[in-house]
Protein backbone atom coordinates (compact mmCIF):
# COMPACT_ATOMS: atom_id res chain seq x y z
CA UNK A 1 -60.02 -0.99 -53.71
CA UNK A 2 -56.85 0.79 -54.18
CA UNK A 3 -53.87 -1.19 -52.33
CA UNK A 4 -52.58 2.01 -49.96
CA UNK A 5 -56.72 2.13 -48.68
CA UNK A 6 -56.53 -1.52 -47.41
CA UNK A 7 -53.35 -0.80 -45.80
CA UNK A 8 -54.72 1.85 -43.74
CA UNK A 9 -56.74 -0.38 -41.88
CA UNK A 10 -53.88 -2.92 -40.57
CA UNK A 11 -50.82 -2.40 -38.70
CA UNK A 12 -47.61 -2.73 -40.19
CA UNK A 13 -45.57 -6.14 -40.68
CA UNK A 14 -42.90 -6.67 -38.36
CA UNK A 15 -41.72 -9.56 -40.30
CA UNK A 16 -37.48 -9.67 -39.57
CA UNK A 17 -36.92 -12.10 -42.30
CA UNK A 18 -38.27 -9.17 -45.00
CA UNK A 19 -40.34 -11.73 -47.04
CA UNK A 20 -37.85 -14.27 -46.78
CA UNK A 21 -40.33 -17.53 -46.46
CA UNK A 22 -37.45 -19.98 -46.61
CA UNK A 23 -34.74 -17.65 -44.30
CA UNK A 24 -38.38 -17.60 -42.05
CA UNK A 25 -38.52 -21.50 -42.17
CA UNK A 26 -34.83 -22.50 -41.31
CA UNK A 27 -35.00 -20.20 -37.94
CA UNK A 28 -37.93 -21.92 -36.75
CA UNK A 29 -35.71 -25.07 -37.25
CA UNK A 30 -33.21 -23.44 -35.51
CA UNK A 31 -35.19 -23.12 -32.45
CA UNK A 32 -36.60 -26.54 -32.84
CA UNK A 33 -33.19 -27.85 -33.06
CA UNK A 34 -32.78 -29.25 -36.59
CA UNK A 35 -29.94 -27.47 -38.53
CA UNK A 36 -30.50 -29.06 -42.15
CA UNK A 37 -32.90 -26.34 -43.29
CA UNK A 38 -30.00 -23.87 -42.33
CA UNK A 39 -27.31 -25.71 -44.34
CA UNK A 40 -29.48 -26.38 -47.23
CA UNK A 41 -30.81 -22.37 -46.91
CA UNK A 42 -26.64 -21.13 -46.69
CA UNK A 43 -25.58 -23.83 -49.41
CA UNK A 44 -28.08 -21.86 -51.90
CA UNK A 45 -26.80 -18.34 -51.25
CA UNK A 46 -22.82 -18.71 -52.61
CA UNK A 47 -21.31 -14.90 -53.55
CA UNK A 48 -24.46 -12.98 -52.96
CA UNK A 49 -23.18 -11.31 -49.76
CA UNK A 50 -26.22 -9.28 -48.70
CA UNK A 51 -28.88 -12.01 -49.16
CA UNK A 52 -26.20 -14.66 -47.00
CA UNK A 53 -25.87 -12.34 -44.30
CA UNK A 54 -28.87 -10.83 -43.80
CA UNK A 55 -29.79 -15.25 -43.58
CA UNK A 56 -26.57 -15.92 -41.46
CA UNK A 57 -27.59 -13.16 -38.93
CA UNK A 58 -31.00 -13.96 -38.38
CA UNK A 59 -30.25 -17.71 -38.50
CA UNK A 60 -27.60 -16.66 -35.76
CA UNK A 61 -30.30 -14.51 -33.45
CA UNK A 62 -32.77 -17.66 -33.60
CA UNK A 63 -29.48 -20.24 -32.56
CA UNK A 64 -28.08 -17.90 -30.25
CA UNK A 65 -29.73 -19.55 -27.57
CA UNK A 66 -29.96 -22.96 -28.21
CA UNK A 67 -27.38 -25.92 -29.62
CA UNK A 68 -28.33 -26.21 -32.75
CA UNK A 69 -25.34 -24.55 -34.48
CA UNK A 70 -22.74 -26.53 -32.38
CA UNK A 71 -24.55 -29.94 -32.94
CA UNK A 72 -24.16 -28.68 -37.00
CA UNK A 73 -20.50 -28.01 -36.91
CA UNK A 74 -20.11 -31.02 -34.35
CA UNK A 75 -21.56 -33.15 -37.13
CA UNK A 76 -19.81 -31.35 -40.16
CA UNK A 77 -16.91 -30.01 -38.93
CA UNK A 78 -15.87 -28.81 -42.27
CA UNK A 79 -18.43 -27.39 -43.68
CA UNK A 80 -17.70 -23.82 -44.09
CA UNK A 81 -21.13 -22.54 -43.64
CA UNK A 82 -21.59 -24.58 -40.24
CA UNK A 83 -18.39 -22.49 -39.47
CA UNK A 84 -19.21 -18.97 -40.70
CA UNK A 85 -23.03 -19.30 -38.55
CA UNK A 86 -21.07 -21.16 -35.16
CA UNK A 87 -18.89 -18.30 -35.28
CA UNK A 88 -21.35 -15.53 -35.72
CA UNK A 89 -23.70 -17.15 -33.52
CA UNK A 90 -20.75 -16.86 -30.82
CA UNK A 91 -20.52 -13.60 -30.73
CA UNK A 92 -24.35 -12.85 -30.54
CA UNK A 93 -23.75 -14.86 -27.03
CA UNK A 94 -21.37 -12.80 -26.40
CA UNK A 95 -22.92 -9.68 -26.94
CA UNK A 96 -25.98 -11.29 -24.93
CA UNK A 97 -23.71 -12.52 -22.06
CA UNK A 98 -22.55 -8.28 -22.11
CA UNK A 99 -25.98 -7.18 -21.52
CA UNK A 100 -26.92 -9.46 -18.91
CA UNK A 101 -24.27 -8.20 -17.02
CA UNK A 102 -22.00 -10.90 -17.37
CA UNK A 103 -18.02 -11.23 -17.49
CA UNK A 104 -17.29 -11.36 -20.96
CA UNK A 105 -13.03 -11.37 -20.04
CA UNK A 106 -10.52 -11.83 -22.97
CA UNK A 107 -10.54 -15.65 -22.94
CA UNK A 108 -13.77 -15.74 -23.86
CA UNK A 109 -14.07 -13.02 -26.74
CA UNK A 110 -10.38 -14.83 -27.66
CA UNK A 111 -12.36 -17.74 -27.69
CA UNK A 112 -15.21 -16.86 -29.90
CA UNK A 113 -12.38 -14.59 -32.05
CA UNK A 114 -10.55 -17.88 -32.66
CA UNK A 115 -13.96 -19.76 -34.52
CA UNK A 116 -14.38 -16.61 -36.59
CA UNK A 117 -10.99 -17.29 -37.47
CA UNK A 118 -11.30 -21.00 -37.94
CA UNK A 119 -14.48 -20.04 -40.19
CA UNK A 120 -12.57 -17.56 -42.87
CA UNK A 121 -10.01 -20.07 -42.97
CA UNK A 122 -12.91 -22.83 -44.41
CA UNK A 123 -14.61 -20.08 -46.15
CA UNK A 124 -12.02 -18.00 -47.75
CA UNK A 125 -14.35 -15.83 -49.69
CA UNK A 126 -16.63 -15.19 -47.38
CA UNK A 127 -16.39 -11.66 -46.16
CA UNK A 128 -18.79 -12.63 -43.55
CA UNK A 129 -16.21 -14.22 -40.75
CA UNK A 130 -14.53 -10.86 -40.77
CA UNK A 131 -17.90 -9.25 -40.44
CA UNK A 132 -18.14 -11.42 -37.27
CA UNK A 133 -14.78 -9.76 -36.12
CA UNK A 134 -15.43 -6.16 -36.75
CA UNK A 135 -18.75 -7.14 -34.35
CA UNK A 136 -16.45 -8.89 -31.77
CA UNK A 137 -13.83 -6.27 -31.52
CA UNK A 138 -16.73 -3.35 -29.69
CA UNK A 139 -16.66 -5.56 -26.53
CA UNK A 140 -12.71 -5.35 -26.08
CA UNK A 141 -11.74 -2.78 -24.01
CA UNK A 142 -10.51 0.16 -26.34
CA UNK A 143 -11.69 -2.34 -29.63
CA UNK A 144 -9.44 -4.88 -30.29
CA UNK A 145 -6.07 -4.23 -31.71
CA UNK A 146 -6.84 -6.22 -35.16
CA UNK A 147 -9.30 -3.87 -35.86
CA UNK A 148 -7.77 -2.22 -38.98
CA UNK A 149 -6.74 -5.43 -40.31
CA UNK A 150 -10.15 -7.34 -39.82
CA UNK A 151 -11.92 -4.16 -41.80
CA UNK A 152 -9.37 -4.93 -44.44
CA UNK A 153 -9.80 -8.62 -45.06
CA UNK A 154 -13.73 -7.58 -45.16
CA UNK A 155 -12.90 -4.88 -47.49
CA UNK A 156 -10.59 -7.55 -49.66
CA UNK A 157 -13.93 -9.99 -50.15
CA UNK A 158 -16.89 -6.94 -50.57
CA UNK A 159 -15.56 -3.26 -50.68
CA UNK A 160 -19.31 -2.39 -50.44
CA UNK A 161 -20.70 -5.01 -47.81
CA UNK A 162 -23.53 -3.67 -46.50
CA UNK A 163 -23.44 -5.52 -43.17
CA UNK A 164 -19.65 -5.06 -42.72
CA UNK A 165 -20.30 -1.43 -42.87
CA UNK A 166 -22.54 -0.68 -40.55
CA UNK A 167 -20.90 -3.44 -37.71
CA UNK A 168 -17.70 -0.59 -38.37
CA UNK A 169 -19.88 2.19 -38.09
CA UNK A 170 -21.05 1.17 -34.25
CA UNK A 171 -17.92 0.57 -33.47
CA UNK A 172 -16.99 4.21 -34.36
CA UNK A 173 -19.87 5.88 -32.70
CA UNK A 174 -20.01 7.62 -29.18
CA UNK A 175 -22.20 4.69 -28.10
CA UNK A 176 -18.78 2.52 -28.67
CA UNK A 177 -15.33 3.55 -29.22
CA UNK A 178 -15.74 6.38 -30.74
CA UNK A 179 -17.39 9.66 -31.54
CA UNK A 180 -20.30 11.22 -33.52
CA UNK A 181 -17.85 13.03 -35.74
CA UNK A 182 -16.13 9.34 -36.81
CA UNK A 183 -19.10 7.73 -37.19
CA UNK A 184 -20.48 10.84 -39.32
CA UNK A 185 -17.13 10.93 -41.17
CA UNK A 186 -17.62 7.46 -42.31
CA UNK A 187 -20.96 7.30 -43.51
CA UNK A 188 -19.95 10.63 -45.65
CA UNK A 189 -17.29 8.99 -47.14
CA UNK A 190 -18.87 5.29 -47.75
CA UNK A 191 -21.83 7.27 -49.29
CA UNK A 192 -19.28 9.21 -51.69
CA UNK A 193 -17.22 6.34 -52.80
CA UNK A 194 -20.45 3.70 -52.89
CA UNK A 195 -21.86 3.34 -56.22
CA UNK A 196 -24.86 4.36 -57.15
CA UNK A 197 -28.11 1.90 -56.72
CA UNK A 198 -25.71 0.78 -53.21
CA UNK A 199 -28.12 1.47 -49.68
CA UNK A 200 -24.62 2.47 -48.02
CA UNK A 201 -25.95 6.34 -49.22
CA UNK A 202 -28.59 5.26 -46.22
CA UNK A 203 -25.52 5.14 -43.79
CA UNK A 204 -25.78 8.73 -43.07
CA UNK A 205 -29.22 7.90 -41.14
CA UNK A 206 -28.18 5.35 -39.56
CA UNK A 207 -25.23 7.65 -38.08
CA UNK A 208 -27.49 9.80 -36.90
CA UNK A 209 -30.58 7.81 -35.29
CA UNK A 210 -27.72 5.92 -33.11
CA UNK A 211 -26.55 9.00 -31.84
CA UNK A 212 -29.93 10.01 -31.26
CA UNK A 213 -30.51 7.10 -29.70
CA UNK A 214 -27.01 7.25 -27.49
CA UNK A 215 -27.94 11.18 -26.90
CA UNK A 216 -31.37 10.76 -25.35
CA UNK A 217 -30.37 7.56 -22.93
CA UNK A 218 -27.16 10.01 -21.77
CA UNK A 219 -28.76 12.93 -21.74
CA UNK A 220 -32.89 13.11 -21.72
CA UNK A 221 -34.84 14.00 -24.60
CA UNK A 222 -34.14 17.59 -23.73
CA UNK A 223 -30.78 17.66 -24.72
CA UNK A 224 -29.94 20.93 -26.14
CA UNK A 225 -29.57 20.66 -29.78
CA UNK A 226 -31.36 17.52 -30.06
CA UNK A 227 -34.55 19.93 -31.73
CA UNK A 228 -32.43 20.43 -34.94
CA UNK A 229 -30.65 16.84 -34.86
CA UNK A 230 -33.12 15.68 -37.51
CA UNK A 231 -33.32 18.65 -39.70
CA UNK A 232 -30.47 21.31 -40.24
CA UNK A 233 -28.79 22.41 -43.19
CA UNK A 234 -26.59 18.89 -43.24
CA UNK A 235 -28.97 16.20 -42.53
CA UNK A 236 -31.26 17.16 -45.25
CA UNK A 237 -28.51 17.51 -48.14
CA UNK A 238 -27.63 13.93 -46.91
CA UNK A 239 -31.19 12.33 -47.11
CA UNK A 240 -31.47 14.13 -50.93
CA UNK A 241 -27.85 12.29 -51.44
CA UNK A 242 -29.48 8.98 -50.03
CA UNK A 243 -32.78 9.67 -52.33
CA UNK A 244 -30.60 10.34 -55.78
CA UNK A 245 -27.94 8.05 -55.14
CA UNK A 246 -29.72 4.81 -53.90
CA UNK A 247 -33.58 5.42 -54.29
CA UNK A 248 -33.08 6.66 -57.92
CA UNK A 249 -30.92 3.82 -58.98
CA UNK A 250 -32.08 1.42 -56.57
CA UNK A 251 -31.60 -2.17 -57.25
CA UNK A 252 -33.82 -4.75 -54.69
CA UNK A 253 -31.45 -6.12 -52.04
CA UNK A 254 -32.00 -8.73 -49.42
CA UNK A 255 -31.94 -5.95 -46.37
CA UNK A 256 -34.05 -2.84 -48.19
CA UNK A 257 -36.85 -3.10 -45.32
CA UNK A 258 -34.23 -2.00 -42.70
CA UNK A 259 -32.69 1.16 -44.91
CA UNK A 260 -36.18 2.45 -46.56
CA UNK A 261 -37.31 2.78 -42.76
CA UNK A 262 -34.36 4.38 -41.74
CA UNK A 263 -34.71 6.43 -44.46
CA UNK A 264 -38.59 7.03 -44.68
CA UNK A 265 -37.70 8.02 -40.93
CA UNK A 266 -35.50 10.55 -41.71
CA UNK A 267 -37.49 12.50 -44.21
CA UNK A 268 -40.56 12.62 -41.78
CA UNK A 269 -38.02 13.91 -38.76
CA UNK A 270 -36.44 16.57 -41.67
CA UNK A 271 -39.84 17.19 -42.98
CA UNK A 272 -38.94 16.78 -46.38
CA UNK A 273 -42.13 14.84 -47.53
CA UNK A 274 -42.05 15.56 -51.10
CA UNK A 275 -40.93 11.85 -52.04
CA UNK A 276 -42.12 10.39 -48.71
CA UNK A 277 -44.57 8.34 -51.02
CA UNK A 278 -42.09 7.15 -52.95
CA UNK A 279 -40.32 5.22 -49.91
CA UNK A 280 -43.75 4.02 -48.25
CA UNK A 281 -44.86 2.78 -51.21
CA UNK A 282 -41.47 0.94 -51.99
CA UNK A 283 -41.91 -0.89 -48.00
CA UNK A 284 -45.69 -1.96 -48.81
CA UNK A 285 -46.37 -1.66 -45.17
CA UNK A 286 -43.13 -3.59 -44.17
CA UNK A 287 -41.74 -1.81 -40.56
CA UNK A 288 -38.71 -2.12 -38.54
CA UNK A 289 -38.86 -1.36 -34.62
CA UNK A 290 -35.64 0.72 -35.32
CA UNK A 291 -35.18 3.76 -35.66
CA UNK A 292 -38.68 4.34 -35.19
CA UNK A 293 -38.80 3.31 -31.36
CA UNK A 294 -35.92 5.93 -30.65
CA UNK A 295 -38.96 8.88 -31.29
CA UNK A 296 -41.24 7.59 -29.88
CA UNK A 297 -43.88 4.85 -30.38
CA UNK A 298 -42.78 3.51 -33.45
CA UNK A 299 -46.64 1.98 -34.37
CA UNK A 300 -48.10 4.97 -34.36
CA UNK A 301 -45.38 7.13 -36.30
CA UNK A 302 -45.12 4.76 -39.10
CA UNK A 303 -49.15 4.72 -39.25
CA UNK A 304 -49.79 8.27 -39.16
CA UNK A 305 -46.65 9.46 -42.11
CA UNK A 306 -47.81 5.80 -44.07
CA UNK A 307 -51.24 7.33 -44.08
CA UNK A 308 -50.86 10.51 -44.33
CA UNK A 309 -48.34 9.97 -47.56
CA UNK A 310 -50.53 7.64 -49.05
CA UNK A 311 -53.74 9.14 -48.88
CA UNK A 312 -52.69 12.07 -50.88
């Protein structure tokens, strides 16, 4: 039976590591508390940037709250890896302490600022530390003044870092510090200057689900205007740029599960469905929560366009 026909019958796989079996395996050490899967995972993934931080994040989310990490870098204090995931795994606590409520004053971001820090200075170049800075400088009041110079250093290391990228993008959205138009303005112009086969032409969609998303928890989901946010004039020239530019040239990368949604999304919402099938067929059933949850129930949009692509 034809591969798209068994699919139909199962729900889609929610799987955050993407396929990553051994990424998969060192955060369930993580939250058992043994960090040498982690350093022997990082240790194998030197100068491919996408691939290490799509593992350092996820690695981060699973240590976030336990001790793992620190008992790692208490252990090897040197070890630039154990740096680069204490660090990042600092400011997911801090972002966690933000949305419990809790103060999250200057000493401590200062605090967690200073092991990012301590963490490019072991791992020189690593782009990822400044990644981890770009993050850390939405929860200062007004960003933090090092912004520009953080984005720089990131730029210095991976001109085209996917992760880096969208961490700046956030920052520049209405959600954030700043304003549909920036945010906008900056996924035009990294999807101009990005070469081709790069999933930074995706950025576009990612600009525009978060303001969505910001919109309808300001607003309601009768917002005036919101009825055309998907599909005027603009949004579809940018998801035929996304389609030529990265689909057409497309090389596999570590984090292709989160863009094809947000892309995949974005043609259903536009309803340009002509090479829908193209992008379900490249996720083989793999789903994100986001952007799909910011429409609705994001189950039964991804089932419905999956089978109603594929059938045909």
């Amino acid at each position: 039976m034809a591969g798209w026909l068994r699919r139909e019958r199962h729900t889609p796989d929610y799987d955050p590591a993407f396929g990553d079996r051994a990424l998969a395996d060192g955060r369930q050490d993580m939250l058992l508390g043994r960090w040498e899967g982690a350093r022997d995972l990082l240790a194998r993934t030197p100068g491919d940037w996408d691939r290490r931080a799509h593992r350092i994040r996820l690695l981060a989310d699973a240590a976030a709250g336990r001790r793992t990490v620190d008992l790692w870098q208490a252990s090897e204090p040197h070890n630039p890896d154990a740096a680069v995931l204490r660090a990042e795994t600092e400011v997911m606590r801090m972002f966690a302490a933000a949305r419990a409520g809790e103060d999250t004053g200057a000493a401590r971001l200062d605090s967690a600022a200073w092991l990012c820090h301590r963490a490019a200075a072991l791992a020189p170049a690593d782009p990822y530390p400044w990644v981890s800075l770009v993050a850390l400088g939405r929860l200062y009041p007004g960003g933090h003044p090092d912004m520009h110079a953080w984005w720089k250093e990131l730029l210095a290391r991976d001109p085209y870092h996917r992760e880096g990228h969208h961490q700046a993008l956030r920052f520049l959205s209405a959600r954030w510090h700043g304003s549909y138009g920036q945010a906008l303005n900056f996924a035009w112009d990294a999807a101009a200057y990005t070469p081709n086969g790069s999933p930074l032409a995706v950025l576009t969609q990612v600009a525009r689900a978060e303001h969505y998303r910001h919109r309808v928890a300001e607003e309601g989901r009768g917002s005036l205007g919101l009825s055309h946010h998907w599909s005027d004039e603009q949004a579809r020239r940018d998801l035929t740029t996304a389609l030529d530019k990265w689909i057409t040239h497309r090389v596999p990368g570590a984090q292709d599960v989160a863009d094809l949604n947000h892309l995949a999304h974005g043609l259903t919402k536009a309803g340009l469905t002509e090479r829908l099938g193209e992008v379900f067929q490249l996720l083989d059933n793999r789903a994100t929560d986001v952007p799909w949850s910011y429409t609705g129930d994001p189950d039964e949009q991804y089932i419905r366009w999956r089978d109603q692509t594929l059938s045909r």
